[in-house]
C-alpha atoms as a PDB file:
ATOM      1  CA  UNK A   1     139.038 105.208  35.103  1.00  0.00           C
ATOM      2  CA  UNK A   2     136.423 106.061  32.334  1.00  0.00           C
ATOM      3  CA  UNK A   3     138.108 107.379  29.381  1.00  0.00           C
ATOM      4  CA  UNK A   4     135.612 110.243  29.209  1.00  0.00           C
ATOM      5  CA  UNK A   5     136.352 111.860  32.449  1.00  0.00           C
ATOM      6  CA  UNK A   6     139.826 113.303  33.911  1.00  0.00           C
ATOM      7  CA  UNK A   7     140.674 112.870  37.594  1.00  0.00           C
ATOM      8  CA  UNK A   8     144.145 114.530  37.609  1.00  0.00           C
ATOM      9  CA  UNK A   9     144.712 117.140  40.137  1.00  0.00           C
ATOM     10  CA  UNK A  10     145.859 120.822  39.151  1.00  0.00           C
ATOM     11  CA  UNK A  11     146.167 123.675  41.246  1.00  0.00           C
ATOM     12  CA  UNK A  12     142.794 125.250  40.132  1.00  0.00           C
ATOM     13  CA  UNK A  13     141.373 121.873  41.142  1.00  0.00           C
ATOM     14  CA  UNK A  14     142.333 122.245  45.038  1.00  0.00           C
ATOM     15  CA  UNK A  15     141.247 125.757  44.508  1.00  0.00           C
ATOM     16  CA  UNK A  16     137.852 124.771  43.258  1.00  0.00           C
ATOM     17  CA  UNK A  17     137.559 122.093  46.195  1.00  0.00           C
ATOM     18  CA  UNK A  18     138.166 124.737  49.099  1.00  0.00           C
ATOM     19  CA  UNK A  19     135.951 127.562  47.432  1.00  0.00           C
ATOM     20  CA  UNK A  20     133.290 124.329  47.418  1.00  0.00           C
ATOM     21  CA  UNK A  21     134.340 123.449  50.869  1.00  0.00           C
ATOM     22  CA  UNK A  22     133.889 127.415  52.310  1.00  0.00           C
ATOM     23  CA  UNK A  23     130.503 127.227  50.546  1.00  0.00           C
ATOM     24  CA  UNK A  24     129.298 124.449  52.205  1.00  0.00           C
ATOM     25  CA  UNK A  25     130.027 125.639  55.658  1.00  0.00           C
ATOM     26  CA  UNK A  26     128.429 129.617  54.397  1.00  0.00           C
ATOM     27  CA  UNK A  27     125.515 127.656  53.397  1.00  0.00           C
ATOM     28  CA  UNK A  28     125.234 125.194  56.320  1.00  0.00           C
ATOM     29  CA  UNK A  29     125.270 121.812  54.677  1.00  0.00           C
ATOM     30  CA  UNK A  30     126.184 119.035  56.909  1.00  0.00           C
ATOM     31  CA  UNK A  31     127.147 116.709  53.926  1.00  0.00           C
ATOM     32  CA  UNK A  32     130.387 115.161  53.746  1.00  0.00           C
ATOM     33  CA  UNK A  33     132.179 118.240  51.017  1.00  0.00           C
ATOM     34  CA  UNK A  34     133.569 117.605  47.849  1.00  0.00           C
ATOM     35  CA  UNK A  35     137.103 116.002  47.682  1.00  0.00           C
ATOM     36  CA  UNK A  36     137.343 115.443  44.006  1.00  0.00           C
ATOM     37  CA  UNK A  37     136.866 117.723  40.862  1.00  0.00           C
ATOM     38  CA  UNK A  38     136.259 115.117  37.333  1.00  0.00           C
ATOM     39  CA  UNK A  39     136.357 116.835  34.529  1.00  0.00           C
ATOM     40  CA  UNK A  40     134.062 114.832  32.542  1.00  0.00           C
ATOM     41  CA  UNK A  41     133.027 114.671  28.781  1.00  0.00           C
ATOM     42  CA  UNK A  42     129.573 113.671  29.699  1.00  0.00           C
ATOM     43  CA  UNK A  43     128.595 116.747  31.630  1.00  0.00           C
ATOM     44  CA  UNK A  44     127.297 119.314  29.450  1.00  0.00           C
ATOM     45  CA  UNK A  45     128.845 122.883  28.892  1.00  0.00           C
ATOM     46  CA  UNK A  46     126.705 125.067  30.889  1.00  0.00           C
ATOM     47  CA  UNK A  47     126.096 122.753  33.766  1.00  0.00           C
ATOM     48  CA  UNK A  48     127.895 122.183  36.759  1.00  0.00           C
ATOM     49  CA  UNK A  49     127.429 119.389  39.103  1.00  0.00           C
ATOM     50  CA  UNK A  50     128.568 118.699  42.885  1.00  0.00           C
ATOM     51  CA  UNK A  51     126.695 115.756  44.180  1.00  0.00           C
ATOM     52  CA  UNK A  52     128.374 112.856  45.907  1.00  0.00           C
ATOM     53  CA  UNK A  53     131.818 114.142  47.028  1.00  0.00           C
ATOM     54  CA  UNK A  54     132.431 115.341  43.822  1.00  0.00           C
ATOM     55  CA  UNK A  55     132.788 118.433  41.272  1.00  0.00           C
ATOM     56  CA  UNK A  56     132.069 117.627  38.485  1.00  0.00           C
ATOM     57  CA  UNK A  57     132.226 120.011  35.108  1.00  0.00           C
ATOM     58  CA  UNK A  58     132.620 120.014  31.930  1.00  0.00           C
ATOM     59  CA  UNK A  59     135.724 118.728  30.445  1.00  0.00           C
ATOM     60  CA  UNK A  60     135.130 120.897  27.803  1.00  0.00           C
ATOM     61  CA  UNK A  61     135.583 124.168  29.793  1.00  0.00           C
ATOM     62  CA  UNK A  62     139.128 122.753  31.225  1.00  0.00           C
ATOM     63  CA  UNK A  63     141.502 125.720  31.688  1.00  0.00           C
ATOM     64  CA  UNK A  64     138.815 128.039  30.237  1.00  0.00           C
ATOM     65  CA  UNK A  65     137.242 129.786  33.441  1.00  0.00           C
ATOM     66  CA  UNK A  66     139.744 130.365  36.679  1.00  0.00           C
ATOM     67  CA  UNK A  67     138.996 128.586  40.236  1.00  0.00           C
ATOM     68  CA  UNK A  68     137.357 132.210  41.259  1.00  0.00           C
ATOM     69  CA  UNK A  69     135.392 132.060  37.871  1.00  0.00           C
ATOM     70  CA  UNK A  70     133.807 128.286  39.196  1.00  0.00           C
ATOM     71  CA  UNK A  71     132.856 129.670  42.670  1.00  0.00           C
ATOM     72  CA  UNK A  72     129.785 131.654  41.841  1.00  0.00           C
ATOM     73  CA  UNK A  73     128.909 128.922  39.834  1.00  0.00           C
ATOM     74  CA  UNK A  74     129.562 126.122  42.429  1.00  0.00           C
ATOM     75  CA  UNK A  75     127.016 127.717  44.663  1.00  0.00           C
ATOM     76  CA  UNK A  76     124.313 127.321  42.818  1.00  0.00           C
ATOM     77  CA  UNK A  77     125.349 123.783  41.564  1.00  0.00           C
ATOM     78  CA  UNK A  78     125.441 123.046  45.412  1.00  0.00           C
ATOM     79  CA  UNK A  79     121.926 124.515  46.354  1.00  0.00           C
ATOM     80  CA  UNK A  80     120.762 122.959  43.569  1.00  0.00           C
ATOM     81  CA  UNK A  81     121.575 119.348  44.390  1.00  0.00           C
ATOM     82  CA  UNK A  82     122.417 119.367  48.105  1.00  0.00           C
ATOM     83  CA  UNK A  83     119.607 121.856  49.278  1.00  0.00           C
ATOM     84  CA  UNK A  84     116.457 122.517  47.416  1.00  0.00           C
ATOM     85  CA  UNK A  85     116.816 118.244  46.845  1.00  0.00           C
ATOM     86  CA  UNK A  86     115.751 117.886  50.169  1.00  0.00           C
ATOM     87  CA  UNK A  87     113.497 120.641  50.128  1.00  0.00           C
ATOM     88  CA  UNK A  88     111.049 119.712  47.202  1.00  0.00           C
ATOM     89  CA  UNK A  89     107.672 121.880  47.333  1.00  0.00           C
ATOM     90  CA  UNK A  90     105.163 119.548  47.629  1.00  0.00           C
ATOM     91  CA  UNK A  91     102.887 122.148  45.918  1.00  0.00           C
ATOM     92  CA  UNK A  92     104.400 121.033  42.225  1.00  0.00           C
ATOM     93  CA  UNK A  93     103.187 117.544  42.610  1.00  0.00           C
ATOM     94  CA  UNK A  94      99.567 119.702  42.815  1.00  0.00           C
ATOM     95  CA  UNK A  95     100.338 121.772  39.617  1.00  0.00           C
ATOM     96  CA  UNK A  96     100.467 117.954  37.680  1.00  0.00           C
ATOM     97  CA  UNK A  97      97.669 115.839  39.531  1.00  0.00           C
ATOM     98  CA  UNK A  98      94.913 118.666  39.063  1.00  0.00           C
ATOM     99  CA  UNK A  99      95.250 118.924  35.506  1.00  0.00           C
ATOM    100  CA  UNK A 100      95.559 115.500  34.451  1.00  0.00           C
ATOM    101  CA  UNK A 101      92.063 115.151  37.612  1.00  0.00           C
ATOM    102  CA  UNK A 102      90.436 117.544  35.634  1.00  0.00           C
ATOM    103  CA  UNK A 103      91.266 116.437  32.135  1.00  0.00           C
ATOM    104  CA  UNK A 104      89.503 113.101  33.231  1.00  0.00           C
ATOM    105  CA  UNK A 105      86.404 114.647  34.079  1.00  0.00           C
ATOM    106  CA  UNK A 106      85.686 114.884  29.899  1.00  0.00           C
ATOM    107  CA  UNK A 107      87.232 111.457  29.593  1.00  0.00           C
ATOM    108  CA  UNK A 108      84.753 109.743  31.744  1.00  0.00           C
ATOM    109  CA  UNK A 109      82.056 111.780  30.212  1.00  0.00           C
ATOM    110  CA  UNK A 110      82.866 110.619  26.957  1.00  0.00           C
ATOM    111  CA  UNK A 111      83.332 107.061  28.310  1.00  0.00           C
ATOM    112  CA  UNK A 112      79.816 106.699  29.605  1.00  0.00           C
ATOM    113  CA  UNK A 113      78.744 107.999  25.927  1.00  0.00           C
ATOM    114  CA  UNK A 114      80.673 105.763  24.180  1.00  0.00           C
ATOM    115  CA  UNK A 115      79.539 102.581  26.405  1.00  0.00           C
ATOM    116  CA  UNK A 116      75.724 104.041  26.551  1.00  0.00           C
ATOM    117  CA  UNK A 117      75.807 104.167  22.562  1.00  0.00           C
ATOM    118  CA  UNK A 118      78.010 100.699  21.968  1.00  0.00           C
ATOM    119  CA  UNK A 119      74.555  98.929  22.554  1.00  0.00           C
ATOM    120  CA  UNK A 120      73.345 100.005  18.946  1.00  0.00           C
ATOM    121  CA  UNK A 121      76.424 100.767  17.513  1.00  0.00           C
ATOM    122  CA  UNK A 122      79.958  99.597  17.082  1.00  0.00           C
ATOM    123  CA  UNK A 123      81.880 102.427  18.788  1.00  0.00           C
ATOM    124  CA  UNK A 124      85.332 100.806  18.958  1.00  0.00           C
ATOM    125  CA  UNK A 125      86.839 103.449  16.709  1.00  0.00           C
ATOM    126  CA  UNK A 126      85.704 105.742  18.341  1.00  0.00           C
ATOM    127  CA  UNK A 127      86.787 104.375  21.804  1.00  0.00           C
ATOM    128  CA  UNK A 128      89.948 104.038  20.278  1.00  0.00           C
ATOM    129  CA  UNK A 129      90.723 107.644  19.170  1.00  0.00           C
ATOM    130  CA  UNK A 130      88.797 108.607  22.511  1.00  0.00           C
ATOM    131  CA  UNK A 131      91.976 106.960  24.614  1.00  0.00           C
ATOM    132  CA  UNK A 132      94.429 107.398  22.194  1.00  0.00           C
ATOM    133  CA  UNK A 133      93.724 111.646  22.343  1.00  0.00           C
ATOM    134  CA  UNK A 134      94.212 111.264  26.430  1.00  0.00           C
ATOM    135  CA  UNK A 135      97.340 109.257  26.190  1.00  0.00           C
ATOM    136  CA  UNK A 136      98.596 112.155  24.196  1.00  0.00           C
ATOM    137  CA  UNK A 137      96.928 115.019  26.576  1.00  0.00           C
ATOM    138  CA  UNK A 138      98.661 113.092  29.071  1.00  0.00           C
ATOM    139  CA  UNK A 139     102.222 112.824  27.959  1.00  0.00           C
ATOM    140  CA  UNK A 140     102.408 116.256  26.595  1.00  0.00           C
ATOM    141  CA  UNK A 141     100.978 117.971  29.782  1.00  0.00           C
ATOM    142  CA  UNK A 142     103.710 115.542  32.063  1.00  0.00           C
ATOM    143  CA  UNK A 143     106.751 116.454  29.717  1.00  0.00           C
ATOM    144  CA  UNK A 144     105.692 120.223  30.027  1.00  0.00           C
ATOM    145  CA  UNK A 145     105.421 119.612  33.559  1.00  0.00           C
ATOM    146  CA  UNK A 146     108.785 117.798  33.728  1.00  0.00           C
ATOM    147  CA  UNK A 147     110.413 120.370  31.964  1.00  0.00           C
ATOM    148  CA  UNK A 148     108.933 123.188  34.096  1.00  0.00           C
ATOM    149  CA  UNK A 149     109.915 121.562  37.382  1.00  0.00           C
ATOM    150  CA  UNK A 150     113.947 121.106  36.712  1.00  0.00           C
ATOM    151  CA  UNK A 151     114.130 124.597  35.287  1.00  0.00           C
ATOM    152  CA  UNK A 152     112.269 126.089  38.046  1.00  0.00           C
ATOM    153  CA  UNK A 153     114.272 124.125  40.277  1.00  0.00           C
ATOM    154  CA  UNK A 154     117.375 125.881  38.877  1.00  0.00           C
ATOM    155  CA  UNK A 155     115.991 129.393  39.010  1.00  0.00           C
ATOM    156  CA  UNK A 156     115.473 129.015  42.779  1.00  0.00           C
ATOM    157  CA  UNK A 157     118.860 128.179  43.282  1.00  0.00           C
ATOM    158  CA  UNK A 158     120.055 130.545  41.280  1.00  0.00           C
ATOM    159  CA  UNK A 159     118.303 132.844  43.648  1.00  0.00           C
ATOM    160  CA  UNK A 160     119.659 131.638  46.802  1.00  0.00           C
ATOM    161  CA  UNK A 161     122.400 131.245  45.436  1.00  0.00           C
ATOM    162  CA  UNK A 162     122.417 135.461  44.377  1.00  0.00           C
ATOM    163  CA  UNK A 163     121.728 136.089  47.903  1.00  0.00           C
ATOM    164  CA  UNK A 164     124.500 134.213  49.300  1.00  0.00           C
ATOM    165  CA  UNK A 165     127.024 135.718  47.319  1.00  0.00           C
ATOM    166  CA  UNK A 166     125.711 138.439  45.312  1.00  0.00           C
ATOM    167  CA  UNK A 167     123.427 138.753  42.401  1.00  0.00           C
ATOM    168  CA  UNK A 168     126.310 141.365  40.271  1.00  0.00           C
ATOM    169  CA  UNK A 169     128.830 138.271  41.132  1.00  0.00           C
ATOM    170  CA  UNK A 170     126.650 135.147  40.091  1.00  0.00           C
ATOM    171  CA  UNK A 171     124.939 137.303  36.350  1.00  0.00           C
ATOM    172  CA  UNK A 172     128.844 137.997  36.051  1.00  0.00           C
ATOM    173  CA  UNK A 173     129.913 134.547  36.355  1.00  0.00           C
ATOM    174  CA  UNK A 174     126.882 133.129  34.575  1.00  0.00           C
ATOM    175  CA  UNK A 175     127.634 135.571  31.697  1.00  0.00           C
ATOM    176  CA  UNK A 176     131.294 134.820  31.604  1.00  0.00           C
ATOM    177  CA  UNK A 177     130.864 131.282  31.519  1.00  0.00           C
ATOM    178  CA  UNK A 178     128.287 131.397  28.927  1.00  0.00           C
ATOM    179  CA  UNK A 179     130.569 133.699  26.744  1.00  0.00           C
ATOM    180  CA  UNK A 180     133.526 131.160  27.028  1.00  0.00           C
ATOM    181  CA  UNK A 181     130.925 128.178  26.264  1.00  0.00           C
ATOM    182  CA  UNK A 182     130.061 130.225  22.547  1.00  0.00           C
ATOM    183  CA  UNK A 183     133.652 130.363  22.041  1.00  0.00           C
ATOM    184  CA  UNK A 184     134.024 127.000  21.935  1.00  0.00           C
ATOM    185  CA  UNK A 185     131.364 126.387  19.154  1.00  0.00           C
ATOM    186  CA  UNK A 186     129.667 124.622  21.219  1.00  0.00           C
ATOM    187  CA  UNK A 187     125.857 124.501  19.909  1.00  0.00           C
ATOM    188  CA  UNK A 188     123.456 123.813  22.937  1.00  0.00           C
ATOM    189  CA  UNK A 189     120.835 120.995  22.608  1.00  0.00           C
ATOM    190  CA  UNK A 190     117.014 122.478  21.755  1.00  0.00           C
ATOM    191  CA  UNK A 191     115.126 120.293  24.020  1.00  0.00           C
ATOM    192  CA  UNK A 192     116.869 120.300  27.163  1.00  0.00           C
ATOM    193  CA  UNK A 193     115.191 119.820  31.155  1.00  0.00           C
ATOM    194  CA  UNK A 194     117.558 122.383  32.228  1.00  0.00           C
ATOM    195  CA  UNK A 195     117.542 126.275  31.082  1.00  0.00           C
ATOM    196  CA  UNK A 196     120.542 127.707  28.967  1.00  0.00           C
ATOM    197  CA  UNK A 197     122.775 130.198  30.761  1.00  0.00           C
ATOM    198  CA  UNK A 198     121.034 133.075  29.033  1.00  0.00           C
ATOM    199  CA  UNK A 199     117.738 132.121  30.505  1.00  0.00           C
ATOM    200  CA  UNK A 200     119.268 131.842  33.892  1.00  0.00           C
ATOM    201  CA  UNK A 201     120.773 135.165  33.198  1.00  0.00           C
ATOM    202  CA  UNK A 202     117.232 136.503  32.348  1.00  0.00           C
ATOM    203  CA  UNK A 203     115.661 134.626  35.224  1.00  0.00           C
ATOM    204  CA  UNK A 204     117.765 136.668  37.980  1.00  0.00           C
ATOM    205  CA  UNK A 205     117.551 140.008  35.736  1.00  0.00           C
ATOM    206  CA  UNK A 206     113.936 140.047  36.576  1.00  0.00           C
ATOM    207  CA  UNK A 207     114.088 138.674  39.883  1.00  0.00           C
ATOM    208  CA  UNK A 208     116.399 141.581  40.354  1.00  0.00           C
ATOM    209  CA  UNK A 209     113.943 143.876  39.467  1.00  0.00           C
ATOM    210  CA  UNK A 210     111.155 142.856  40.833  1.00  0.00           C
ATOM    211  CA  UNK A 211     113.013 142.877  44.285  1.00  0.00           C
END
């Protein structure tokens, strides 16, 4: 066993697996459920995985939140990674590739300049800064991209997930969980693919209201 995670059972565990179990069936996954909660130091607080027969959370939340506390929480974390992985809108690989088409149009442009002009002058510098400003262009519009993808990918389960069981029940849960994560101490990475618990919260405060 990895020293960083905890397999023991507990009451709240078995808990936790049949409130993942009942979701599974309410949400008609086929999947084989869950039939192991690791409490594991790697998994930040905040996130909440159940992927491949396991739960697995945060060991740093142990004893924290109750079995009921986890379920609004697990349904998400299972739309997240057993649905809407299987359902990927194809429309996002669109939002990347037409960008990164169009930012090419310039690059070519200034390609044919550079190569029309190298026959009187040396234009390797300026070749050189010419690629190196679209390698950056690049990068920065695919980490964006990146970034926006996973979050939005949360947000939509966080929706489905609100109109499975509730949207009071999941902004409670959310809230709770992020309350009991800041009484920890626990300071939350800047740069991070997924969004923080208060911009989930947000997220399904306006998706409230706009409904």
């Amino acid at each position: 066993m990895l020293p960083s995670q905890d397999t023991s059972r507990s009451p709240d565990d078995e808990k936790i697996l049949k409130y993942a179990s009942d979701l599974f069936r309410q949400l008609g996954i086929t999947r084989p459920e869950p039939d192991s909660v690791v409490w594991d130091d790697m998994v930040d607080p905040g996130l909440v995985i159940v992927r491949f027969g396991e739960v697995r959370l945060p060991r740093k939340m142990m004893g924290r939140l109750t079995a009921a506390d986890w379920k609004p929480l697990l349904a998400s974390a299972i739309i997240y990674g057993d649905v809407l992985s299987r359902d990927k809108n194809r429309g996002t690989l669109i939002r990347l590739v037409l960008p990164l088409g169009l930012g090419e149009i310039p690059l070519v442009f200034a390609l044919l300049q550079i190569f029309r002009l190298s026959r009187q002058f040396d234009t390797s510098g300026v070749l050189l800064e010419t690629i190196t400003i679209w390698i950056v262009y690049a990068f920065t519009l695919l980490a964006l991209w990146i970034r926006w993808y996973w979050r939005s990918f949360t947000y939509n389960a966080d929706r489905r997930a609100a109109k499975t069981i509730g949207k009071d029940v999941l902004l409670e849960a959310l809230a709770k969980y992020r309350d009991m994560i800041s009484a920890t101490g626990y300071q939350s990475k800047p740069v991070h693919l997924w969004p923080t618990l208060s911009q989930r919260i947000e997220r399904l405060q306006k998706a409230d209201r706009v409904s």
